[in-house]
C-alpha atoms as a PDB file:
ATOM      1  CA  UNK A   1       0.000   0.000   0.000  1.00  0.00           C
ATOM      2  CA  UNK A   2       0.722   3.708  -0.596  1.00  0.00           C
ATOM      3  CA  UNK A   3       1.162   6.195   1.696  1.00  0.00           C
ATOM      4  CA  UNK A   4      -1.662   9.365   1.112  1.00  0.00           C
ATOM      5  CA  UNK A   5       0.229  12.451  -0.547  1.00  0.00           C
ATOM      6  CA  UNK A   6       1.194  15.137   2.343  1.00  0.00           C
ATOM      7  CA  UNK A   7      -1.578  17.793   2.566  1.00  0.00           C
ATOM      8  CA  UNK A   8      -0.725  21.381   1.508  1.00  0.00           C
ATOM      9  CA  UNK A   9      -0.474  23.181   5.056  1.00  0.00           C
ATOM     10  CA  UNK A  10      -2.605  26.333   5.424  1.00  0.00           C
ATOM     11  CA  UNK A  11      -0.623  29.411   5.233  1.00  0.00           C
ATOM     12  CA  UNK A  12      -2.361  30.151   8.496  1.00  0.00           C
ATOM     13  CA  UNK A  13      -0.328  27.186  10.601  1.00  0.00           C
ATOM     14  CA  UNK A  14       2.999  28.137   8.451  1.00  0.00           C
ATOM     15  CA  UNK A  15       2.735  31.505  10.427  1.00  0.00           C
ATOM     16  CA  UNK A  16       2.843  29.712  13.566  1.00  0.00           C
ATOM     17  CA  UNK A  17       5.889  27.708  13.066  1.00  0.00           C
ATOM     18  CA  UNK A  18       8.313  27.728  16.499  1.00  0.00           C
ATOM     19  CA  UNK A  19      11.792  28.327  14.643  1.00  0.00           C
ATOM     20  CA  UNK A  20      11.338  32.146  13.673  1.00  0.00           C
ATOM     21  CA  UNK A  21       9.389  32.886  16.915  1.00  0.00           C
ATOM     22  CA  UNK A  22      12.244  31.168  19.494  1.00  0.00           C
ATOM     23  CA  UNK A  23      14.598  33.157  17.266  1.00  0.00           C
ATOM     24  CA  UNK A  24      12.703  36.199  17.927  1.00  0.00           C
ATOM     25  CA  UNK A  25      11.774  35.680  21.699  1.00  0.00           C
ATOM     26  CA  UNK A  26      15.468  34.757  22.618  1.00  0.00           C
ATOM     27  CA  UNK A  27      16.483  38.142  21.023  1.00  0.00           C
ATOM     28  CA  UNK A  28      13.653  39.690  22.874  1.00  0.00           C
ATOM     29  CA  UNK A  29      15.635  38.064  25.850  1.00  0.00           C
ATOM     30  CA  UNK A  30      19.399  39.309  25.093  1.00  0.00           C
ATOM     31  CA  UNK A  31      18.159  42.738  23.864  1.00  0.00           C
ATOM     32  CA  UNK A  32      16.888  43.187  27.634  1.00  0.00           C
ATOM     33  CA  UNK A  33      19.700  41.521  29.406  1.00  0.00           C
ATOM     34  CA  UNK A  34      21.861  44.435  27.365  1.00  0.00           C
ATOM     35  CA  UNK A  35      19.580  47.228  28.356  1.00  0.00           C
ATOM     36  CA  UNK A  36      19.880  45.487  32.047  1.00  0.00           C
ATOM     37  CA  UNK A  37      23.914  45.562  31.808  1.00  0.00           C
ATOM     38  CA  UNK A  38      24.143  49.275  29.762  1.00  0.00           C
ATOM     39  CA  UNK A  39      25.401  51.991  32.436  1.00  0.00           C
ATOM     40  CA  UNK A  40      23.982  54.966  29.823  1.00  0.00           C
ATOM     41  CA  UNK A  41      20.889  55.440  29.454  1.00  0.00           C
ATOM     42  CA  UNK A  42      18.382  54.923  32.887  1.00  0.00           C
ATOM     43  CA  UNK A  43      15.451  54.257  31.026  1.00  0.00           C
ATOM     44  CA  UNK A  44      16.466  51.551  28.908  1.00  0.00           C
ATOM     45  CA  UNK A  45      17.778  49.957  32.788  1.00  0.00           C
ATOM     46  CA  UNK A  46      13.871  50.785  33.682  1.00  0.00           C
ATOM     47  CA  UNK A  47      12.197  48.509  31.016  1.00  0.00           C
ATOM     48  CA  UNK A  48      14.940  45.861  30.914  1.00  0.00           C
ATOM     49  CA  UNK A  49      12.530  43.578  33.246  1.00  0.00           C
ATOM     50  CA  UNK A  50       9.872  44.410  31.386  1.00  0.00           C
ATOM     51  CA  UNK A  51      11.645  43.183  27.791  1.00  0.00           C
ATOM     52  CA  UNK A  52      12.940  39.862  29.466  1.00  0.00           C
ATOM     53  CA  UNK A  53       9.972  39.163  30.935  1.00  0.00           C
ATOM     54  CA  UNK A  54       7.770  39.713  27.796  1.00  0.00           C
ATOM     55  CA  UNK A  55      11.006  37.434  26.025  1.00  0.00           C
ATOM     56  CA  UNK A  56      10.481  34.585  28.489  1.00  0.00           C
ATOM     57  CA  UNK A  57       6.678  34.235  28.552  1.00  0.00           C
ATOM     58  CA  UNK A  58       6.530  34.576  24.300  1.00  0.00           C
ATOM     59  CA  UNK A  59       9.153  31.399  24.788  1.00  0.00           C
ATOM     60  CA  UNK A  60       6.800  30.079  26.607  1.00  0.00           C
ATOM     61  CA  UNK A  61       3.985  30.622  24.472  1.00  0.00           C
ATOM     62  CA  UNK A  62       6.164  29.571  21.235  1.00  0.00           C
ATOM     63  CA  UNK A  63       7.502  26.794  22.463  1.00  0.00           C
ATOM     64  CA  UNK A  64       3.684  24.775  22.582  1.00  0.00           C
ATOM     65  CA  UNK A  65       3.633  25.499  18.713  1.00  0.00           C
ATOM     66  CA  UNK A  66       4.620  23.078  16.352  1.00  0.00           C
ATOM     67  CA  UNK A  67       7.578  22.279  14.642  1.00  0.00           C
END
């Protein structure tokens, strides 16, 4: 027996693939732990927490998405 052709996936579910998104939520996560580390500018210091944490819970998020 023959194995069914592989349906065309939706360009909906393509959007949601985890590579690009980890990519992008571990940057979100080093561009904070820079702005934590800077000694320039006092606001970028002020939402540092605010970037990580936004980095670490769209990990989260991303990484429940399929490969």
């Amino acid at each position: 027996m023959s194995a069914a052709p592989p349906l065309p996936v939706p360009k909906r579910r393509r959007l949601f693939r985890r590579g690009p998104w980890e990519a992008a939520a571990t940057a979100a996560i080093a561009i904070g732990i820079v702005m934590l580390m800077q000694p320039v500018s006092l606001t970028l210091y002020s939402w540092s927490f605010v970037t990580i944490l936004a980095g670490t819970v769209g990990f989260i998020i991303v990484s429940h998405f399929p490969d």
